[in-house]
C-alpha atoms as a PDB file:
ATOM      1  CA  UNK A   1      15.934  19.486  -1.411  1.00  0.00           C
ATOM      2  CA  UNK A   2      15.696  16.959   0.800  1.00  0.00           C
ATOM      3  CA  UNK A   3      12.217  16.083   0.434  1.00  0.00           C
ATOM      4  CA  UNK A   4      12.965  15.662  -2.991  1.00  0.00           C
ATOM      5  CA  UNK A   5      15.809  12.948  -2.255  1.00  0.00           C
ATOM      6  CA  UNK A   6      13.451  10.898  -0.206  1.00  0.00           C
ATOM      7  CA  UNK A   7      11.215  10.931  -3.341  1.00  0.00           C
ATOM      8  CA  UNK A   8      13.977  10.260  -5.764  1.00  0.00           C
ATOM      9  CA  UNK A   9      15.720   7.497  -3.341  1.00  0.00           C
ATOM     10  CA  UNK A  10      12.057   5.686  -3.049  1.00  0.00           C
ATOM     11  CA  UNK A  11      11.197   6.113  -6.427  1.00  0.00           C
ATOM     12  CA  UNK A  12      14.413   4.867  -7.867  1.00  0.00           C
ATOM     13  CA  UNK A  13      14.914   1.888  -5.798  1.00  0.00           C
ATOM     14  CA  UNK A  14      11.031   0.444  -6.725  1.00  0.00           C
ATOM     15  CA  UNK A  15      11.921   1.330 -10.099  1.00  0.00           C
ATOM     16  CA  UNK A  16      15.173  -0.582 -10.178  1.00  0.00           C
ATOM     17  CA  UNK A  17      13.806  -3.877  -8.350  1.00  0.00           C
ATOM     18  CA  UNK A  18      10.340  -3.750  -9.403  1.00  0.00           C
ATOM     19  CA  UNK A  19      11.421  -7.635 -10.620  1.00  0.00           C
ATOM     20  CA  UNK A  20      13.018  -8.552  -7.292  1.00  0.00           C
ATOM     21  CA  UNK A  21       9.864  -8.259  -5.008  1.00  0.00           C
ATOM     22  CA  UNK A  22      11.642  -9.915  -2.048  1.00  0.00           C
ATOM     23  CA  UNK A  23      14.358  -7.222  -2.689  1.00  0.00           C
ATOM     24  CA  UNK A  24      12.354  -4.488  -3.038  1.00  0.00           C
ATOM     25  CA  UNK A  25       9.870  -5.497   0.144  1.00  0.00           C
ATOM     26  CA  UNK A  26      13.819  -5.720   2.384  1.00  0.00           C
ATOM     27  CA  UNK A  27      14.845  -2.476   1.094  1.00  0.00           C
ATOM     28  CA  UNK A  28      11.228  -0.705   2.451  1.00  0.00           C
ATOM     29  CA  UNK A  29      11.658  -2.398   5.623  1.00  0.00           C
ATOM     30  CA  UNK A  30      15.350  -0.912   6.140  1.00  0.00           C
ATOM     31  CA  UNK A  31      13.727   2.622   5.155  1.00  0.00           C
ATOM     32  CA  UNK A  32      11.416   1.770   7.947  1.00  0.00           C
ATOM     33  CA  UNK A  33      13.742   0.596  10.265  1.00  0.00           C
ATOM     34  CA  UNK A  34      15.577   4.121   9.223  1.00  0.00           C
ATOM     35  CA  UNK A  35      12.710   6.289  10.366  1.00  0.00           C
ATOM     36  CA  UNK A  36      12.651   4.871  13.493  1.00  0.00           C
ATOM     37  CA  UNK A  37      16.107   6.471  14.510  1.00  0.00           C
ATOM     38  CA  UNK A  38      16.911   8.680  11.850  1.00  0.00           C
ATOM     39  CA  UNK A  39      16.209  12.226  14.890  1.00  0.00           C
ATOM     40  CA  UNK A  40      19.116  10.546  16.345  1.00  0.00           C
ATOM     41  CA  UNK A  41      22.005  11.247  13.291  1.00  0.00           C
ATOM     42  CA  UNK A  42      22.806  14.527  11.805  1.00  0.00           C
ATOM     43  CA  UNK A  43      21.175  14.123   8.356  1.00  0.00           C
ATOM     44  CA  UNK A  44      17.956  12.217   8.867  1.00  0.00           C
ATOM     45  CA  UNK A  45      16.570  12.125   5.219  1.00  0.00           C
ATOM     46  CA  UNK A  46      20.224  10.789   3.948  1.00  0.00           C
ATOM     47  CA  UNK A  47      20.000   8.255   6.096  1.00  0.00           C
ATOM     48  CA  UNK A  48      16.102   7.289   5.042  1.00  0.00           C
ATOM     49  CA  UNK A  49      17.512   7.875   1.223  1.00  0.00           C
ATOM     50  CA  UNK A  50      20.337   5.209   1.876  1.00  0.00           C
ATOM     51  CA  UNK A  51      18.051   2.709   3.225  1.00  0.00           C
ATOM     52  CA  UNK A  52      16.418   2.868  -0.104  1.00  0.00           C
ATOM     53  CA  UNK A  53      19.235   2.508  -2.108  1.00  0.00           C
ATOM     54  CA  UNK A  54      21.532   0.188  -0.265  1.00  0.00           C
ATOM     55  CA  UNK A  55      20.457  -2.329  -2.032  1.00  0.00           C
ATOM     56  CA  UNK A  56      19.553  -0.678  -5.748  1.00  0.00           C
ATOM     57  CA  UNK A  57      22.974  -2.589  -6.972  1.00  0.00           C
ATOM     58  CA  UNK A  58      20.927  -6.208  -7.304  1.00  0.00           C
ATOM     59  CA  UNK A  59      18.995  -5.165 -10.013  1.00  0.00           C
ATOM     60  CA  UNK A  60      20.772  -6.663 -13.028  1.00  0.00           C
ATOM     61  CA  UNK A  61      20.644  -3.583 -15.787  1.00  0.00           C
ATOM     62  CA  UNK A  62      23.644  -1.877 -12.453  1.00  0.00           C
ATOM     63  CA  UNK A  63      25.653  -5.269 -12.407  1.00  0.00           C
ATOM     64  CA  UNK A  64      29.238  -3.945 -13.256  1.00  0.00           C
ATOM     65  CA  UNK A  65      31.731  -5.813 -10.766  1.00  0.00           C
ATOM     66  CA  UNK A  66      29.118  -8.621  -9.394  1.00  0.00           C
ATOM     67  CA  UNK A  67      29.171  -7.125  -6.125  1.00  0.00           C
ATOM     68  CA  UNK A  68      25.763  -4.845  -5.288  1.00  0.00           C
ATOM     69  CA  UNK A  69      27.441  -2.077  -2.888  1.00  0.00           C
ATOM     70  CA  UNK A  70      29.748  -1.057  -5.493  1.00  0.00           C
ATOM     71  CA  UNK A  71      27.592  -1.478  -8.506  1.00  0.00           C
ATOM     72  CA  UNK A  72      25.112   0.563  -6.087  1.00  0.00           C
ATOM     73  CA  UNK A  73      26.911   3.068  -5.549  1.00  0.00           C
ATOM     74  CA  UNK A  74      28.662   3.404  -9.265  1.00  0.00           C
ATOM     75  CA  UNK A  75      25.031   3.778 -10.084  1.00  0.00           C
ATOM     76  CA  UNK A  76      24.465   6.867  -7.663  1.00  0.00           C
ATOM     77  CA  UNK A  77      27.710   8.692  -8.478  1.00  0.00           C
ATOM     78  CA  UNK A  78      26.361   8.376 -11.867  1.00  0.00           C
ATOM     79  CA  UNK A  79      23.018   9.784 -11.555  1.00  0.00           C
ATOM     80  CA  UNK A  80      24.963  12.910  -9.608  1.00  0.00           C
ATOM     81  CA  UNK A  81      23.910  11.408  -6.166  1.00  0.00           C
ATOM     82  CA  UNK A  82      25.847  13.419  -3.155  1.00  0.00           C
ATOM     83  CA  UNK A  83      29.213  11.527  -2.666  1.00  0.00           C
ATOM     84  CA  UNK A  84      28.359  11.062   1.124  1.00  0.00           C
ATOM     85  CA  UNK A  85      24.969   9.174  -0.535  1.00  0.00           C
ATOM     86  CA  UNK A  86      27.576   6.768  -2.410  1.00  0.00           C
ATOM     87  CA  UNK A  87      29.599   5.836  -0.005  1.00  0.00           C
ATOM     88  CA  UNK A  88      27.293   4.713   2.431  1.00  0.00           C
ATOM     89  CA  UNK A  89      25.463   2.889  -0.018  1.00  0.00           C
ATOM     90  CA  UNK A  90      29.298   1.593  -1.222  1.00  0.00           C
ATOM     91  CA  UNK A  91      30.197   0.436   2.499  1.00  0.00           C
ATOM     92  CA  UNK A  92      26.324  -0.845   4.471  1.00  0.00           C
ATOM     93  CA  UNK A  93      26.751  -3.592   6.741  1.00  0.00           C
ATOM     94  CA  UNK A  94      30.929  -3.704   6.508  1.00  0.00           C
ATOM     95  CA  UNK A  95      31.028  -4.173   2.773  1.00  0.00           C
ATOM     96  CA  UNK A  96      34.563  -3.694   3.017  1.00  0.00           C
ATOM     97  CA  UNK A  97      34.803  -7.141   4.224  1.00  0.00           C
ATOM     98  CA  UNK A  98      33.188  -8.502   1.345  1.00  0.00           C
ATOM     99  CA  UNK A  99      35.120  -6.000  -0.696  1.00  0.00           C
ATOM    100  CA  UNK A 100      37.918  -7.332   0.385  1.00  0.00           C
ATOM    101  CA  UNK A 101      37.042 -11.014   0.173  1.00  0.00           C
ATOM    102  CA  UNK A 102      35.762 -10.882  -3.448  1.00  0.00           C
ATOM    103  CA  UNK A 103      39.166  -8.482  -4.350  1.00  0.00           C
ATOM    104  CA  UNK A 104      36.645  -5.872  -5.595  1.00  0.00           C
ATOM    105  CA  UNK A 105      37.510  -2.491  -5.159  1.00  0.00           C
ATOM    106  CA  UNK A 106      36.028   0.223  -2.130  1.00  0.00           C
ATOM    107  CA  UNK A 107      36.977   3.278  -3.301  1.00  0.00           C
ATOM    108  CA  UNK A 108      34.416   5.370  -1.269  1.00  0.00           C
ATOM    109  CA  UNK A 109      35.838   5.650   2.591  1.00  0.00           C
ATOM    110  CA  UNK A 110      33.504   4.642   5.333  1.00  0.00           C
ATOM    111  CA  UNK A 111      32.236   7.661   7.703  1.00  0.00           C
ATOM    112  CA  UNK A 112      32.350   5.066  10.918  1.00  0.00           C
ATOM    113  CA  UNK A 113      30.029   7.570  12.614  1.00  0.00           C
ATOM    114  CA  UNK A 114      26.473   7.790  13.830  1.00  0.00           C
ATOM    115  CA  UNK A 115      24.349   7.449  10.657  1.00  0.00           C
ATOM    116  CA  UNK A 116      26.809   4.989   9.243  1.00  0.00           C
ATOM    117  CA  UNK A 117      26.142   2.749  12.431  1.00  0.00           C
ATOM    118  CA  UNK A 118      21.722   3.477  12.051  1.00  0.00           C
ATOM    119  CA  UNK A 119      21.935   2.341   8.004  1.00  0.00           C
ATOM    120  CA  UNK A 120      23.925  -0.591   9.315  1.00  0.00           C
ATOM    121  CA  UNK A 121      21.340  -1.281  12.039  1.00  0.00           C
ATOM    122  CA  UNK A 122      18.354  -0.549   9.851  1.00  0.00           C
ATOM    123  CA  UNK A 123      19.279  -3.205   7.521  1.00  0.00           C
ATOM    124  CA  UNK A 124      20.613  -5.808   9.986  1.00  0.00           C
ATOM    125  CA  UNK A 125      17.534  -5.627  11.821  1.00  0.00           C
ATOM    126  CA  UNK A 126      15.411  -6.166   8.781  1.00  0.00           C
ATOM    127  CA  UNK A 127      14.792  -9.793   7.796  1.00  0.00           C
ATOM    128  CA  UNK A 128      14.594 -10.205   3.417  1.00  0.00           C
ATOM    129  CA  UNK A 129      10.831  -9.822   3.206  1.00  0.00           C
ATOM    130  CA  UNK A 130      10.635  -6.797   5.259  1.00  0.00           C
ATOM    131  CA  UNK A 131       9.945  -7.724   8.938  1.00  0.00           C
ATOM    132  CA  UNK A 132      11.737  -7.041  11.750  1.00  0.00           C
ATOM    133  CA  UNK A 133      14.622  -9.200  13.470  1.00  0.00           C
ATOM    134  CA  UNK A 134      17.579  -9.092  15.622  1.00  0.00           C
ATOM    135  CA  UNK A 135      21.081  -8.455  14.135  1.00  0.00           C
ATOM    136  CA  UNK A 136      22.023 -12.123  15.851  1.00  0.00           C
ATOM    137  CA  UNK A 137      19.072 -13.856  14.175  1.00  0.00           C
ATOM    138  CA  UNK A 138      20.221 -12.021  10.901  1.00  0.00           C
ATOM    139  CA  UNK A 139      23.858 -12.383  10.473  1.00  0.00           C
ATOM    140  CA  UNK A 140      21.926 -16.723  10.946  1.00  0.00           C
ATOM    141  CA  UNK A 141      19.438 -16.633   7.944  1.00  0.00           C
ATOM    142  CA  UNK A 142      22.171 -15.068   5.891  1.00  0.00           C
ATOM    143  CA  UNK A 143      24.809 -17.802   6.678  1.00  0.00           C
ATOM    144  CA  UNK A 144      21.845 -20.679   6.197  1.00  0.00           C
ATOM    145  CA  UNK A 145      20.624 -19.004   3.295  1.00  0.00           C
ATOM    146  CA  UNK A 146      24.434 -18.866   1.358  1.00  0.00           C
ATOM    147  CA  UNK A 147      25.638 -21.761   3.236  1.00  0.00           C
ATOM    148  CA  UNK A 148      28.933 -22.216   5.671  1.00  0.00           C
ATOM    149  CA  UNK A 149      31.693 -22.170   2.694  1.00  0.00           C
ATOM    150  CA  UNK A 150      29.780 -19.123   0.447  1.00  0.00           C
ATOM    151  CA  UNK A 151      31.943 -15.856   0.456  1.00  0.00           C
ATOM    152  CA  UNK A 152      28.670 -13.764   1.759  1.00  0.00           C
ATOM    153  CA  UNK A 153      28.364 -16.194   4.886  1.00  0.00           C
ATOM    154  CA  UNK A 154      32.419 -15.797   5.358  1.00  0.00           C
ATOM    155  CA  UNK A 155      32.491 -12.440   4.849  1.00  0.00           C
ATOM    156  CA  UNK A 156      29.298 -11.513   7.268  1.00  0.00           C
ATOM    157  CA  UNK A 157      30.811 -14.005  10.100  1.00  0.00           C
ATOM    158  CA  UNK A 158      34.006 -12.019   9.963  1.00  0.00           C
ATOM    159  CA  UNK A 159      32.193  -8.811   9.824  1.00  0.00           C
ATOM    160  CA  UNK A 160      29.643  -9.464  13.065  1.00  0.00           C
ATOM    161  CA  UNK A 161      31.505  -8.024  15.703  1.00  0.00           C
ATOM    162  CA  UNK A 162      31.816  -4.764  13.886  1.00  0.00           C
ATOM    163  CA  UNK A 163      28.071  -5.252  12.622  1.00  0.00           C
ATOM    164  CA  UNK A 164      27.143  -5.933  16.343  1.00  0.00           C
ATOM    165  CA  UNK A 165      28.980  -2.804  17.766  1.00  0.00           C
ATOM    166  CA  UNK A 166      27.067  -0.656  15.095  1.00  0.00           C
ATOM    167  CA  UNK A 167      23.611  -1.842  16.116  1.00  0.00           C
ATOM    168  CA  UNK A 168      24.223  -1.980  20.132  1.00  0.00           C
ATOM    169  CA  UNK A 169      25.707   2.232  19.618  1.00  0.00           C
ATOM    170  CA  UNK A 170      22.501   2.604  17.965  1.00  0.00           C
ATOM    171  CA  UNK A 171      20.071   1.570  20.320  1.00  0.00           C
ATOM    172  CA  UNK A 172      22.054   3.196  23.109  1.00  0.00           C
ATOM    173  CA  UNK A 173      21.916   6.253  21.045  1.00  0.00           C
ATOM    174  CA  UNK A 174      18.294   5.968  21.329  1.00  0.00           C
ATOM    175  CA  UNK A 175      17.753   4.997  24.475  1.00  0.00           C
ATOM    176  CA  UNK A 176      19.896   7.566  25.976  1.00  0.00           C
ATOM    177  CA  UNK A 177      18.753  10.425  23.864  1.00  0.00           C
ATOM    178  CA  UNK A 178      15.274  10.011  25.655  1.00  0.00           C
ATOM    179  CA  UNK A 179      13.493  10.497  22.467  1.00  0.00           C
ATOM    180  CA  UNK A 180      12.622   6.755  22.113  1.00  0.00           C
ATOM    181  CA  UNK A 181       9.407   5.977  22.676  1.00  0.00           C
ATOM    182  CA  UNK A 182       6.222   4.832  21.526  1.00  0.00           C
ATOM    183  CA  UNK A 183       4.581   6.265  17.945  1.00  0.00           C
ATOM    184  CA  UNK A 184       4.986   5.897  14.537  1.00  0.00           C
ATOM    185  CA  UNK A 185       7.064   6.460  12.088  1.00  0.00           C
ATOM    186  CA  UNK A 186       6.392   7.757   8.337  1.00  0.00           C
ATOM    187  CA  UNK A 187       5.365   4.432   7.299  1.00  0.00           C
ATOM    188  CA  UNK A 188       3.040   4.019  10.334  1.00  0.00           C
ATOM    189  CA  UNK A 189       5.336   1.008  12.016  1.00  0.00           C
ATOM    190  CA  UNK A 190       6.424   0.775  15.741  1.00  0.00           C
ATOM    191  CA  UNK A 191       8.451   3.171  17.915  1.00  0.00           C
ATOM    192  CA  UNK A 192      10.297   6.017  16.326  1.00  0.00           C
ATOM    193  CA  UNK A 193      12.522   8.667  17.778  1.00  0.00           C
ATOM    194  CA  UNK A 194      10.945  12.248  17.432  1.00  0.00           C
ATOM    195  CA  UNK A 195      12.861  14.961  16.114  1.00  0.00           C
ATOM    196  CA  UNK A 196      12.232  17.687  18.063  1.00  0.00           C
END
């Protein structure tokens, strides 16, 4: 079964930005990024399937409410995804900020745990075209890319602290769990933790 979500998640998400190239190269470097740490959560492949479909909400045939973790997620529920699939597609990288600041709905509650934190740090650690960053240097390119006044560039400000936390529990999650080291991941890119 869970092979077969990793195939569905990929498949789905290249199908539903195959016209947003830039989108669609961000989303398989946060599925990368995923690899890399997914030994250290309790559901591996979920978190690798939510790295592929954080982002499925910006193609335009989901647009419901405007706002792509919501329309993501609708999406999911939808196509039968598993509720715990939803919501962390409905709450990546503190949506409910956003949420909040656009007065759009969250109904999906956010697990604040372990692979919450990892989806969060996969994508914040992934620059739009793919390659790799640091959250710092992303929460930057987002605010120059929207601008100081844009609700996304609000919204992420106000979110960094908890955006920061979530990364720096992930790496020490890695580094104390002694598994990270050296290799390479599914996708053949940099160090991964082995699940042993």
């Amino acid at each position: 079964m869970a092979g077969e979500l990793l195939e569905w998640a990929e498949r789905t998400a290249q199908e539903l930005l195959s016209d947003l190239p830039t989108r669609l190269a961000h989303v398989a470097g946060v599925a990368r990024r995923a690899e890399l740490v997914a030994g250290l959560v309790d559901d591996g492949d979920l978190l690798i399937a939510a790295a592929w479909l954080h982002d499925v909400g910006y193609s335009p045939q989901l647009v419901r409410t405007g706002f792509h973790p919501v329309d993501g997620a609708e999406f999911l529920r939808d196509q039968g995804a598993p509720p715990r699939l939803c919501a962390l597609v409905a709450n990546h990288s503190c949506a409910r900020v956003e949420a909040r600041n656009r007065k759009v709905p969250l109904p999906w509650p956010d697990e604040c745990g372990p692979l919450r934190d990892a989806l969060w740090w996969a994508d914040m650690t992934t620059t739009p075209t793919g390659d790799t960053t640091d959250i710092s240097s992303r929460l930057a390119e987002v605010c120059e890319r929207y601008g100081p006044d844009h609700i996304v560039s609000r919204s992420v400000t106000e979110a960094a602290p908890e955006l920061l936390a979530a990364g720096a529990r992930t790496m020490e999650a890695a580094h104390r769990s002694g598994k990270w080291s050296p290799g390479r991941s599914r996708t053949g890119a940099g160090r991964t933790i082995r699940r042993d």
